[in-house]
Protein backbone atom coordinates (compact mmCIF):
# COMPACT_ATOMS: atom_id res chain seq x y z
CA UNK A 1 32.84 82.54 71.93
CA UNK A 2 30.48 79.87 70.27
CA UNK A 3 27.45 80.74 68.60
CA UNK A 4 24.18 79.72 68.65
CA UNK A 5 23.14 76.76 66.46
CA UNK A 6 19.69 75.87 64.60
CA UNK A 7 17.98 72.59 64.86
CA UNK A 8 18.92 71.86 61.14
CA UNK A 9 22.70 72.66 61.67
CA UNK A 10 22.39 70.34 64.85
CA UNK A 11 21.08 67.65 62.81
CA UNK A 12 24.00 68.11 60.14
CA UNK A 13 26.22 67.87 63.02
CA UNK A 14 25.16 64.55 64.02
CA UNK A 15 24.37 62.91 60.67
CA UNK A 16 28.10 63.78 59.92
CA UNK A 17 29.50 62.42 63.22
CA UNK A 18 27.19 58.98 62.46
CA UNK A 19 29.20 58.95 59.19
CA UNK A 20 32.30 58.90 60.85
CA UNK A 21 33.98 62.49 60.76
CA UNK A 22 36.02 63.62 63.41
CA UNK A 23 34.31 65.89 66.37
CA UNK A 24 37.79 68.37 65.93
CA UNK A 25 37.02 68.59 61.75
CA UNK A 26 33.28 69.49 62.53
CA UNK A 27 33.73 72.00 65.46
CA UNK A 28 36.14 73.87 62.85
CA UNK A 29 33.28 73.52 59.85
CA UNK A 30 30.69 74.94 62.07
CA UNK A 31 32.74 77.54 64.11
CA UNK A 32 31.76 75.81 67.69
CA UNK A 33 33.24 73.64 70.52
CA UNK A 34 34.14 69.84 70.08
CA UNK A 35 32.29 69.96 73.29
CA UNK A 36 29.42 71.69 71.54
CA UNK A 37 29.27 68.86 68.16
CA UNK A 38 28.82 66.01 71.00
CA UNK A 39 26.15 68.08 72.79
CA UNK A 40 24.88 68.25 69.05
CA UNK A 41 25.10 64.47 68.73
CA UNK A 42 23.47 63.03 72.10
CA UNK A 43 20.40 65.71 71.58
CA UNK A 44 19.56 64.52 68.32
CA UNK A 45 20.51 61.23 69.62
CA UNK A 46 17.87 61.77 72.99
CA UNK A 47 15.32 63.35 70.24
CA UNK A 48 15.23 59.74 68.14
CA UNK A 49 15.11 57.81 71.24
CA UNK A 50 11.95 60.07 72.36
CA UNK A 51 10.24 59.18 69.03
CA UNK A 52 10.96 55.68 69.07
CA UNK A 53 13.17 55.74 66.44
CA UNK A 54 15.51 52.83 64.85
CA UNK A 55 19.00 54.07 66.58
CA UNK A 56 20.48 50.76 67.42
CA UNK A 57 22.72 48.74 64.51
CA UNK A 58 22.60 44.78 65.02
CA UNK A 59 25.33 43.04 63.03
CA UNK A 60 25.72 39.49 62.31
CA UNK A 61 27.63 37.36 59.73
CA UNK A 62 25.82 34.52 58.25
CA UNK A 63 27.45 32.54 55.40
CA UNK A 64 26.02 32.81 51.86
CA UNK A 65 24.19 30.04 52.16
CA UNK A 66 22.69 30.84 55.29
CA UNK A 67 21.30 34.16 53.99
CA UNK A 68 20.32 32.54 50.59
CA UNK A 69 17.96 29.77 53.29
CA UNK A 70 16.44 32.74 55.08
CA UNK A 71 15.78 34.95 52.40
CA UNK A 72 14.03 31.60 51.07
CA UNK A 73 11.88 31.26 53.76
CA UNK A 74 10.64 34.59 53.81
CA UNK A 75 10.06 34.15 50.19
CA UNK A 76 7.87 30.85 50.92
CA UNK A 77 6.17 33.06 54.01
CA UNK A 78 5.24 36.12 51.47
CA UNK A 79 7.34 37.93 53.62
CA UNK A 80 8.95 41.13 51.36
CA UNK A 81 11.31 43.30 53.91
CA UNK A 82 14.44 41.26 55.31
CA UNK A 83 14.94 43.98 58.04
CA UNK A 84 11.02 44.38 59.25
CA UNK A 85 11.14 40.07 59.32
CA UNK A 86 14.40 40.87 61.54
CA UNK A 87 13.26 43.73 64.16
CA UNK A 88 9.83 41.26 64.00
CA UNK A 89 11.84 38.24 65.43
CA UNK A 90 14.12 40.45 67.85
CA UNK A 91 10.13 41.96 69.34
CA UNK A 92 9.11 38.73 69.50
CA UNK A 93 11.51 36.27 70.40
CA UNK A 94 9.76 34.20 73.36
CA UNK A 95 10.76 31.22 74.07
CA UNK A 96 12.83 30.88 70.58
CA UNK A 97 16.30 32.16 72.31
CA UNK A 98 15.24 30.81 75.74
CA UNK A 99 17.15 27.64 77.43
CA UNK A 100 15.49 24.64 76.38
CA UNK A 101 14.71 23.18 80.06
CA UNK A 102 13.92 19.51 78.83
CA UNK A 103 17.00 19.83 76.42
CA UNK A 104 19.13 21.05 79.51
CA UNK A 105 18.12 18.19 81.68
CA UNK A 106 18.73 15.61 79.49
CA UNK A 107 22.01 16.85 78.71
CA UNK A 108 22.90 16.85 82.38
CA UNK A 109 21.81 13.31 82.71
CA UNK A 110 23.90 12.58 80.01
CA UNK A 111 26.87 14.81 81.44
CA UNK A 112 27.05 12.18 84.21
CA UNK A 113 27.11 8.93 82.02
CA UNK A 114 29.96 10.59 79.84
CA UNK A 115 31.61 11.13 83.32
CA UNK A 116 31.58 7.61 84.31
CA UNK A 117 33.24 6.66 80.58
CA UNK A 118 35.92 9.01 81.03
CA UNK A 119 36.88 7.69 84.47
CA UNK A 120 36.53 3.88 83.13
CA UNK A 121 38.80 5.11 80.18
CA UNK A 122 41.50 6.75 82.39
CA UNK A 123 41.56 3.40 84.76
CA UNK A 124 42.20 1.63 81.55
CA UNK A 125 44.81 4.26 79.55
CA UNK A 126 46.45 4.49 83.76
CA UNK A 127 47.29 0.55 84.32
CA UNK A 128 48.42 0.35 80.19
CA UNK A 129 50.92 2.90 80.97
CA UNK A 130 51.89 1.60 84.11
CA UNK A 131 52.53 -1.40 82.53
CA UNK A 132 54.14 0.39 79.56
CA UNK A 133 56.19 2.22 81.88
CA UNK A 134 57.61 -0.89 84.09
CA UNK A 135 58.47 -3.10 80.24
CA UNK A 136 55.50 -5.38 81.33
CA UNK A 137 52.88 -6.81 78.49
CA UNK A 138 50.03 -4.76 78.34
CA UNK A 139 47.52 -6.02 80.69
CA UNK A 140 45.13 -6.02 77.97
CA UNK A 141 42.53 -8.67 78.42
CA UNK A 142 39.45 -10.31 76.59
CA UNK A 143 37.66 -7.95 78.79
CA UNK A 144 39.02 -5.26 78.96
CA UNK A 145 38.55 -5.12 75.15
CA UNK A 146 35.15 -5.69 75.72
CA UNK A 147 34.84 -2.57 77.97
CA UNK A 148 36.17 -0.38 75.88
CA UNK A 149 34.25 -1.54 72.89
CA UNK A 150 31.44 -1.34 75.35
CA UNK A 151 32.56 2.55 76.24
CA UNK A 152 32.77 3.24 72.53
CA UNK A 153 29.43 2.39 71.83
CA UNK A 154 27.91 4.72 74.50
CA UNK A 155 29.79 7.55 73.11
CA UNK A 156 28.11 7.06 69.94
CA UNK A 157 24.95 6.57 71.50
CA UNK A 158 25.35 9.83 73.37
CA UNK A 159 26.33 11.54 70.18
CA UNK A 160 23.31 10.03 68.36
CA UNK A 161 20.91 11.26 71.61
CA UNK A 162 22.22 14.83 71.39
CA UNK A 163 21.81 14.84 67.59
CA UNK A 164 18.13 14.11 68.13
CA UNK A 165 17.78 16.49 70.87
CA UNK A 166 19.06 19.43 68.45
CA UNK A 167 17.25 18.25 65.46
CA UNK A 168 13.93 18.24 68.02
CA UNK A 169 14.58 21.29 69.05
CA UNK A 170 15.38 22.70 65.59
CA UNK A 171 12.07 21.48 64.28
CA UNK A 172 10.40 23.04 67.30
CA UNK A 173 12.51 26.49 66.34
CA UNK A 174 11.31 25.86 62.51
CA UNK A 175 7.64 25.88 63.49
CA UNK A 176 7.89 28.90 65.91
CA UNK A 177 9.35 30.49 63.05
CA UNK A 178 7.24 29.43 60.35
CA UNK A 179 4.67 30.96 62.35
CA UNK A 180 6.02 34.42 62.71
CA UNK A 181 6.60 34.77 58.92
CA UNK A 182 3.18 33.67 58.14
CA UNK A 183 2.04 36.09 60.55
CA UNK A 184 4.36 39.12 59.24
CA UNK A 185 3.08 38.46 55.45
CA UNK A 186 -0.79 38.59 56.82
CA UNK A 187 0.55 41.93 58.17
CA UNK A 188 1.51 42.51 54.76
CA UNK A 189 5.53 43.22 55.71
């Protein structure tokens, strides 16, 4: 037979459980079910929920450097708290982790261009080994070399376009950002 428990023990119950001790150690400690400690758990669980309390955890690794830049910026912004400049970005996100629709499209275009390359590069790499493959000389012309020189260079312009698409769209990101921070230290976060 279990006994009754009070709102205080329930709470002990599931701070302890949060902190990682086992449902079988607890039900011993406190004389009840296992069954009882996760009833214990999911009401005081239900109970933060119902006053809009911080439950969730979100984790992410950033590298040194990477922390060092944001907790600069929020420096620059006035802005104080790290996690209230975090649960501030996650409320109001908008378009800041939405698909870039011009981005997309341009990338698609460029998809198809890259396509054509690597089909013009596989004719090429196809009749070399062929002729590789049969002891002939490499039917490597004047022209052909000019192709692929011609290929290589709109690789690199591809590369270079995509660089400036991120960079835009990084600068974009920067001043939707900017924004935010300057808004959270008029809040006075």
């Amino acid at each position: 037979m279990t006994r009754r428990i009070d709102h205080t023990t329930r709470q002990s119950i599931a701070k302890k459980m949060r902190e990682g001790v086992r449902p079988e150690v607890l039900a011993r400690e406190y004389g009840v079910t296992v069954r009882t400690v996760y009833r214990c758990a999911q009401f005081m669980r239900e109970i933060q929920i119902e006053r809009g309390s911080r439950t969730e955890t979100v984790v992410c690794r950033v590298s040194p450097a990477d922390l060092a830049l944001f907790d600069e910026k929020l420096k620059e912004a006035g802005v104080r708290n790290r996690s209230e400049a975090l649960r501030n970005v996650i409320r109001n996100v908008g378009g800041m982790a939405a698909p870039d629709a011009e981005l997309a499209e341009a990338l698609n275009a460029m998809k198809g261009a890259l396509n054509k390359v690597g089909n013009n590069v596989s004719q090429i790499a196809k009749r070399m080994n062929d002729a590789k493959n049969r002891g002939q000389s490499l039917p490597f012309s004047e022209t052909d070399h000019a192709e692929i020189r011609h290929l290589a260079g709109m690789v690199l312009d591809f590369a270079d376009e995509v660089a400036l698409m991120a960079d835009g769209r990084r600068s974009t990101l920067e001043l939707k950002i900017s924004d935010e921070l300057k808004n959270l230290a008029k809040r006075g976060v």
